[in-house]
PDB file of N, CA and C in Angstrom:
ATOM      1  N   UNK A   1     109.502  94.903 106.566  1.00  0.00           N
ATOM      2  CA  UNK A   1     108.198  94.327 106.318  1.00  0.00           C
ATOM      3  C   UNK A   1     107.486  95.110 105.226  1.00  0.00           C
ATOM      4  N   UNK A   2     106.918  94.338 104.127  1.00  0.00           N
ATOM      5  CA  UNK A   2     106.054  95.010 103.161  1.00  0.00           C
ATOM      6  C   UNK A   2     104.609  95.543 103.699  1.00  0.00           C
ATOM      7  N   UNK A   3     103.724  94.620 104.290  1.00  0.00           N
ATOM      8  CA  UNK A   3     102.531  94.515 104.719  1.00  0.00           C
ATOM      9  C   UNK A   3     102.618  94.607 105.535  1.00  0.00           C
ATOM     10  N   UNK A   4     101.858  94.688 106.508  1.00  0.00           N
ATOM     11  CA  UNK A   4     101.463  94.418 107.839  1.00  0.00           C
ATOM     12  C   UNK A   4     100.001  94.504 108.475  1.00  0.00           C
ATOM     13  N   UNK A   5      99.617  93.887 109.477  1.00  0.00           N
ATOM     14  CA  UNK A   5      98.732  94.549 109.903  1.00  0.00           C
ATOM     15  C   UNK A   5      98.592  93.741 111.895  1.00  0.00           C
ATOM     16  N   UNK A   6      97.700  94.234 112.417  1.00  0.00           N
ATOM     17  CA  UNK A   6      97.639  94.168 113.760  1.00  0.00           C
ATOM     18  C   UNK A   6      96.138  93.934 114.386  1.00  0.00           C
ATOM     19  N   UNK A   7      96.181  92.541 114.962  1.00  0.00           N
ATOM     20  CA  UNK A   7      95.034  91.954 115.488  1.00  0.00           C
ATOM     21  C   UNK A   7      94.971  92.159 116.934  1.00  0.00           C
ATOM     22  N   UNK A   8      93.665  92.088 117.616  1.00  0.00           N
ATOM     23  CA  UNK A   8      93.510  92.125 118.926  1.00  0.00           C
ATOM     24  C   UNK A   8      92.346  90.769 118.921  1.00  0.00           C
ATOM     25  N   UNK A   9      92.522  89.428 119.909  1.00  0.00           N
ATOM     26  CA  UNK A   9      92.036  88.411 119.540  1.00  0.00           C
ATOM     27  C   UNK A   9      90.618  89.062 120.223  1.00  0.00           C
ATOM     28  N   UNK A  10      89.514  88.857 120.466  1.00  0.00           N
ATOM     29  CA  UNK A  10      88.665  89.636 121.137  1.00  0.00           C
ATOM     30  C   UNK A  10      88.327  88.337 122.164  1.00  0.00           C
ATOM     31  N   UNK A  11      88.995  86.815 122.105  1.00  0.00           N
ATOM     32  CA  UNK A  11      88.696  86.135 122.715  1.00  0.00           C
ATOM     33  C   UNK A  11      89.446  86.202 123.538  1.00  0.00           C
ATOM     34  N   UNK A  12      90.483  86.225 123.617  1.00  0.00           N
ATOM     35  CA  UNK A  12      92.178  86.250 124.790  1.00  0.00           C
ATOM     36  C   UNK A  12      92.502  87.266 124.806  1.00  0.00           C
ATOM     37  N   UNK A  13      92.218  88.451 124.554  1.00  0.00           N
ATOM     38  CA  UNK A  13      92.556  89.869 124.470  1.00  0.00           C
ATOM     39  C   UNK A  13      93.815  89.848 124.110  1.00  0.00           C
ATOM     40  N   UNK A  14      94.907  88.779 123.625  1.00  0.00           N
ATOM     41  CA  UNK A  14      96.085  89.420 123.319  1.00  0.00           C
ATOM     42  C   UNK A  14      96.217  89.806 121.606  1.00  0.00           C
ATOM     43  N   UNK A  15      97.061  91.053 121.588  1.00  0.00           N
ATOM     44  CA  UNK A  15      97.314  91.158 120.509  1.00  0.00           C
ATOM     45  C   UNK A  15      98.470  90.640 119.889  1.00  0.00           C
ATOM     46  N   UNK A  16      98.363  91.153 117.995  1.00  0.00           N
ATOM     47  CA  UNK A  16      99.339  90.452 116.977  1.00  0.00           C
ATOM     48  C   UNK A  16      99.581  91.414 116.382  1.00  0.00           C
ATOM     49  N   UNK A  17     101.109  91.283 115.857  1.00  0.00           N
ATOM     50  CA  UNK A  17     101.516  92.578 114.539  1.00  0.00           C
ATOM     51  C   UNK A  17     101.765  90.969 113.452  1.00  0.00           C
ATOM     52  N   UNK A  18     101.087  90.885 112.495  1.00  0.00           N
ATOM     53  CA  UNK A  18     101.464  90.081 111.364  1.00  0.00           C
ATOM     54  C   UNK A  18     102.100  90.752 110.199  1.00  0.00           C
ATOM     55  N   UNK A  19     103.241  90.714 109.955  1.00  0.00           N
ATOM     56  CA  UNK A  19     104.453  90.791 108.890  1.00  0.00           C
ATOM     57  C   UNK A  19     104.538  89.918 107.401  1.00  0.00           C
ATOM     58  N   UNK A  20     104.552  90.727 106.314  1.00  0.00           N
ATOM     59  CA  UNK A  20     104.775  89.904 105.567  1.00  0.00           C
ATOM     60  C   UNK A  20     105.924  90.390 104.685  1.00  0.00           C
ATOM     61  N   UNK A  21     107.304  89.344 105.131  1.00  0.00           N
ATOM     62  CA  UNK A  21     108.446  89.510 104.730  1.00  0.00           C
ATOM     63  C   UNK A  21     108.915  89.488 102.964  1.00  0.00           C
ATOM     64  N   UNK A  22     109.304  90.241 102.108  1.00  0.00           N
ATOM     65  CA  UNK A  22     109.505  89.970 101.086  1.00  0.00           C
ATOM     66  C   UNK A  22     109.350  88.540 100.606  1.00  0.00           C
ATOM     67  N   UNK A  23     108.928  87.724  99.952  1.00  0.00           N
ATOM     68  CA  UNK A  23     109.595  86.797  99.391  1.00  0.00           C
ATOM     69  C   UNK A  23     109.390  85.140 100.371  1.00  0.00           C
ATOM     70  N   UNK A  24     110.102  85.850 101.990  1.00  0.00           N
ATOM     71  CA  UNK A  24     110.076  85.185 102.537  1.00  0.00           C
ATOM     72  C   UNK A  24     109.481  84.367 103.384  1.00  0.00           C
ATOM     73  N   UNK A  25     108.523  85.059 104.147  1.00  0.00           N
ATOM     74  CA  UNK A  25     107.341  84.117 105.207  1.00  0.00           C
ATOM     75  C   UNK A  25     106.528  85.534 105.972  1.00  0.00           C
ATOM     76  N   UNK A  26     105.940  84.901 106.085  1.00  0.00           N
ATOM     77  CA  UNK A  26     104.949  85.643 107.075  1.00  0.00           C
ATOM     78  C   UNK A  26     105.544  85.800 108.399  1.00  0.00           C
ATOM     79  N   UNK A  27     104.947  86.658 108.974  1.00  0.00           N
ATOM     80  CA  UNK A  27     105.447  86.021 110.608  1.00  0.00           C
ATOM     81  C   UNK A  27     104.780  87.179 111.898  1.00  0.00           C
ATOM     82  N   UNK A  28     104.403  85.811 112.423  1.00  0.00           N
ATOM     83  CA  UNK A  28     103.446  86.733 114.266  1.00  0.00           C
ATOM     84  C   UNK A  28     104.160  86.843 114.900  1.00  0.00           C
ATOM     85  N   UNK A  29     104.225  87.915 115.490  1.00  0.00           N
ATOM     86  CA  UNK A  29     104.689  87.917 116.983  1.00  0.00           C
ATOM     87  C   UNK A  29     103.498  89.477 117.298  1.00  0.00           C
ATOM     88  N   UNK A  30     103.529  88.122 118.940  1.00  0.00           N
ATOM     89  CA  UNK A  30     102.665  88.426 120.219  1.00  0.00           C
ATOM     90  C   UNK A  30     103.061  90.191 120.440  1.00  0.00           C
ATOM     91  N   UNK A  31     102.464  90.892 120.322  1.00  0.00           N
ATOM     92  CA  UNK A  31     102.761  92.626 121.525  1.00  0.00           C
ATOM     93  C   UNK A  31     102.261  92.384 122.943  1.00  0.00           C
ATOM     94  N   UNK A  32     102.973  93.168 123.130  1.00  0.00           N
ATOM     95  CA  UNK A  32     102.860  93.569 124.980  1.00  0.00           C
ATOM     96  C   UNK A  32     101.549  94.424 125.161  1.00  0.00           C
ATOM     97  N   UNK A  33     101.525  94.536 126.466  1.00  0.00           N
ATOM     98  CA  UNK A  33     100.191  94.823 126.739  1.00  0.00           C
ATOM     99  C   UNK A  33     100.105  96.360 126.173  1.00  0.00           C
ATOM    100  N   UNK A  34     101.193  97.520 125.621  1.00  0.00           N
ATOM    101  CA  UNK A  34     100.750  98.451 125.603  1.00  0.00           C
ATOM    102  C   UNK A  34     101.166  98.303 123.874  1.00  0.00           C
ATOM    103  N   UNK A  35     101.265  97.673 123.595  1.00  0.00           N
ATOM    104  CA  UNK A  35     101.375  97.666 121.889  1.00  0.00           C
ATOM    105  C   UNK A  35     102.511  98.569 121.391  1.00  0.00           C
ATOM    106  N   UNK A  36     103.526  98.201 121.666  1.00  0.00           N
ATOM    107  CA  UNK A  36     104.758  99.078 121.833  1.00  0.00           C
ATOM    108  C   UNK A  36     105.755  98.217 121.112  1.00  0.00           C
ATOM    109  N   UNK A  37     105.913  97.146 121.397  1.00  0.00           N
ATOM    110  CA  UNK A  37     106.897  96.308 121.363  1.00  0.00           C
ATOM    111  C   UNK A  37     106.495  94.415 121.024  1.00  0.00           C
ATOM    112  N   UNK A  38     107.151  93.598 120.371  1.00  0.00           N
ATOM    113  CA  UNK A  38     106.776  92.442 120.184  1.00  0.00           C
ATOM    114  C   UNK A  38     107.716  91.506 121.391  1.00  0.00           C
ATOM    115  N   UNK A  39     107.298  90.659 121.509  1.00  0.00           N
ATOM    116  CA  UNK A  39     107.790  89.482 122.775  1.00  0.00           C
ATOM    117  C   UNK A  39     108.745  88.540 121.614  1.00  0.00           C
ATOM    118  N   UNK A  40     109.391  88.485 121.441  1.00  0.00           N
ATOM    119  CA  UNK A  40     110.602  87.830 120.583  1.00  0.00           C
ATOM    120  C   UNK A  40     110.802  86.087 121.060  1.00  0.00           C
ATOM    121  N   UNK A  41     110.353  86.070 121.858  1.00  0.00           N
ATOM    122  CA  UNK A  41     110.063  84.354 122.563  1.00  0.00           C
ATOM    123  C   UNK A  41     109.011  83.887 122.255  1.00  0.00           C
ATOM    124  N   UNK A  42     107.933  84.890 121.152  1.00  0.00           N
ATOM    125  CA  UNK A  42     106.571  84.572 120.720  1.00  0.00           C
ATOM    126  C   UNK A  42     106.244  84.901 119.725  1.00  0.00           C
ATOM    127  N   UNK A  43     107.221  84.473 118.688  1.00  0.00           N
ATOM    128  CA  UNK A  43     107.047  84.562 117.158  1.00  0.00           C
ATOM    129  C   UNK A  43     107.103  83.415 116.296  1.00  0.00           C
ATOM    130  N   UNK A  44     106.821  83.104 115.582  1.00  0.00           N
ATOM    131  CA  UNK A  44     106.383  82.141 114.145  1.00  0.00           C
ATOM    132  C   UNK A  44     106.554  82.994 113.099  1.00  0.00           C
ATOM    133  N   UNK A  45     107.200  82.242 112.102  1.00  0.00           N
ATOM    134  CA  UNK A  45     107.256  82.169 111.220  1.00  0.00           C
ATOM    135  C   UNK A  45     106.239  81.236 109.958  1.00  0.00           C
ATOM    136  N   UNK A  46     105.557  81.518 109.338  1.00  0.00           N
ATOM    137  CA  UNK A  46     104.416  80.724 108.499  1.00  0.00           C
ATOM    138  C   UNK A  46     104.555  81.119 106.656  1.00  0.00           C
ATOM    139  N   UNK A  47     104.134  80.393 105.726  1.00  0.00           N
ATOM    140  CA  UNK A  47     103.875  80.702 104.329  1.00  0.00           C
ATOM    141  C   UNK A  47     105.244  80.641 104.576  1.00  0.00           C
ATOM    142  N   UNK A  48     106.594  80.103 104.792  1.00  0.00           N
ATOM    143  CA  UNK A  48     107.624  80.032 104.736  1.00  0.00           C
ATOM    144  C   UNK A  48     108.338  80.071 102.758  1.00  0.00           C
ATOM    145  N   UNK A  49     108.636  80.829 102.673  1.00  0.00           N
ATOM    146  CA  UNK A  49     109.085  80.773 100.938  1.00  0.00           C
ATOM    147  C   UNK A  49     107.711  80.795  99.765  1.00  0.00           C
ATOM    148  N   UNK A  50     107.053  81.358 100.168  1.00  0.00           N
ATOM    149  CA  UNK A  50     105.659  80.800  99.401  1.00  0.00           C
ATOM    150  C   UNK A  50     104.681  82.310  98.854  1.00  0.00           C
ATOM    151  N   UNK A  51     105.719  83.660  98.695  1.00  0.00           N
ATOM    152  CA  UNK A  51     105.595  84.783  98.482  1.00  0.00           C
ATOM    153  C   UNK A  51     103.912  85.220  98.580  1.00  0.00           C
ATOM    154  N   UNK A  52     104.239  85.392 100.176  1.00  0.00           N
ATOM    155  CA  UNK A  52     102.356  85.724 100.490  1.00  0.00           C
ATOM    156  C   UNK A  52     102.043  87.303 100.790  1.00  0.00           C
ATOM    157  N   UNK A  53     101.463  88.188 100.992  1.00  0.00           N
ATOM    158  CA  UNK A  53     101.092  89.556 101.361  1.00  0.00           C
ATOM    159  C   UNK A  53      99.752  89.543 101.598  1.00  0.00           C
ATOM    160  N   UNK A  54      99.708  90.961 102.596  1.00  0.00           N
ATOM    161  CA  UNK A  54      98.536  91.618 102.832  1.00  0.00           C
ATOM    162  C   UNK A  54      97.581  90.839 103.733  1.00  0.00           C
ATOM    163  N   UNK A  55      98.114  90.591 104.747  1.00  0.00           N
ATOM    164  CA  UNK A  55      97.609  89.367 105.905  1.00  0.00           C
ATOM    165  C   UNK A  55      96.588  90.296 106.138  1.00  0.00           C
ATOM    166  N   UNK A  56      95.199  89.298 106.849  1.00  0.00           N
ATOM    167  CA  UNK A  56      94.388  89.705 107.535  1.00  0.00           C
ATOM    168  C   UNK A  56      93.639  88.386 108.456  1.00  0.00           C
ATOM    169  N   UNK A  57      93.323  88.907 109.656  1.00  0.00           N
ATOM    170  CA  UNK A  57      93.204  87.520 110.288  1.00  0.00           C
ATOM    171  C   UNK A  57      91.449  87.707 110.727  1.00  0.00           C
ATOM    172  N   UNK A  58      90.728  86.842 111.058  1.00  0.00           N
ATOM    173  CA  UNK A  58      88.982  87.183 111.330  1.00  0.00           C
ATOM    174  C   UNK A  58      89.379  85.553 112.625  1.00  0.00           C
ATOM    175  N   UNK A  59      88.322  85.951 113.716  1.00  0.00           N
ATOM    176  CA  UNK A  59      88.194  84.765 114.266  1.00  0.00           C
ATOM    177  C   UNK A  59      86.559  84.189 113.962  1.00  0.00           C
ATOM    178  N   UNK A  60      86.102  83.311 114.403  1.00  0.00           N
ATOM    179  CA  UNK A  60      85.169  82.764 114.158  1.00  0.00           C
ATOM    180  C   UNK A  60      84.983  81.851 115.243  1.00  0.00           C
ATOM    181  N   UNK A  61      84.347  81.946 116.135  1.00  0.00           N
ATOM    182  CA  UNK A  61      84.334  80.743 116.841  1.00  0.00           C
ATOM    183  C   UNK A  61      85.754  80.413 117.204  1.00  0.00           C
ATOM    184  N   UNK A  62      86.050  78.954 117.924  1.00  0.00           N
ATOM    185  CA  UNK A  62      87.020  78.793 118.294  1.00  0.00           C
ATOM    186  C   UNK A  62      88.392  79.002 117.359  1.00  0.00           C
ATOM    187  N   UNK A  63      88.184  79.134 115.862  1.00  0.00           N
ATOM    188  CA  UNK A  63      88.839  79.755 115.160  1.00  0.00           C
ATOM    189  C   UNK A  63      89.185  80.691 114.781  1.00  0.00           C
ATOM    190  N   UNK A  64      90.058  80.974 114.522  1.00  0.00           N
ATOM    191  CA  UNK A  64      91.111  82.222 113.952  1.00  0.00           C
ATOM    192  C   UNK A  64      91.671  81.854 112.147  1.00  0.00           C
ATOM    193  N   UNK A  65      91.300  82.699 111.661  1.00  0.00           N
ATOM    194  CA  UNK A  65      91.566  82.462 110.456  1.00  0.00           C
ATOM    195  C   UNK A  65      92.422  83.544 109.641  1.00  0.00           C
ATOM    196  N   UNK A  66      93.251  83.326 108.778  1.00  0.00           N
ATOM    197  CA  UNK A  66      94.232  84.388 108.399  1.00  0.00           C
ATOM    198  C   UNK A  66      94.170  83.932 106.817  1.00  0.00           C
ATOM    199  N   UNK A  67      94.028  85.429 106.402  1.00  0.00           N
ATOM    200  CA  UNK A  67      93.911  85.440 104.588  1.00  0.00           C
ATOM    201  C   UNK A  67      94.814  86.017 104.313  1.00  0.00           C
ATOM    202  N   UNK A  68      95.594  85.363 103.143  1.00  0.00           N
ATOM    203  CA  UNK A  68      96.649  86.366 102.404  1.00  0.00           C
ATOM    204  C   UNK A  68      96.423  86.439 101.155  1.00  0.00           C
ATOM    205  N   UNK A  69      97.108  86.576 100.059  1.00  0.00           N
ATOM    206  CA  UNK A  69      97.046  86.850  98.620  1.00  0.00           C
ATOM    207  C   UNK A  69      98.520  86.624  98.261  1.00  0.00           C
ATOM    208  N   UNK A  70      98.756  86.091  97.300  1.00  0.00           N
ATOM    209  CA  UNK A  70      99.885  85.952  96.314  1.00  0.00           C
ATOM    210  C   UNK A  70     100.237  87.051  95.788  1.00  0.00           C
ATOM    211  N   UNK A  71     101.922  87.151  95.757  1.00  0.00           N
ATOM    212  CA  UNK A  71     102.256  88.579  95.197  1.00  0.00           C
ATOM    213  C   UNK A  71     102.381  88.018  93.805  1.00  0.00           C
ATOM    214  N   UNK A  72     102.008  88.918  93.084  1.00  0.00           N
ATOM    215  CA  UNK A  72     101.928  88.943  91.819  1.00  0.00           C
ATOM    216  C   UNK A  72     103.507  88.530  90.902  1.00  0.00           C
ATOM    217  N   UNK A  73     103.916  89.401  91.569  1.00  0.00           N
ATOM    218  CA  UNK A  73     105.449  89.431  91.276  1.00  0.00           C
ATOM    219  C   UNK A  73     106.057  90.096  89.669  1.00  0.00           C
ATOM    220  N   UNK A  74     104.715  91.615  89.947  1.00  0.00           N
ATOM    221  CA  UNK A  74     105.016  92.309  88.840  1.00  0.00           C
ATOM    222  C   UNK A  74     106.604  93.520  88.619  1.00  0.00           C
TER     223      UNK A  74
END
């Protein structure tokens, strides 16, 4: 993983490690309650081929919103 970063929803209390794979996609997966480990039956894949980085997610109301940026591809 290039990026990363790690959400705690403050609405569902569960947390996220969001990944952003070279090149390839983004991708969530759910942690366990002690933030140790990801649940592998609770991952997505997103931005599939669409060279995204530097995730960050904000909720808002019943929303959850996630920003990335285009790699430059210097």
């Amino acid at each position: 993983s290039r990026d990363f970063t790690i959400y705690e929803d403050p609405k569902t209390k569960k947390a996220y490690l969001i990944t952003a794979q070279d090149h390839i996609y983004i991708r969530v997966w759910e942690l366990n309650d002690s933030y140790t480990d990801v649940d592998t039956k609770k991952e997505y894949n997103i931005y599939i081929g669409q060279h995204r980085e530097a995730p960050a997610l904000v909720r808002n109301g019943d929303w959850v919103y996630l920003f990335t940026s285009y790699q430059s591809g210097w």
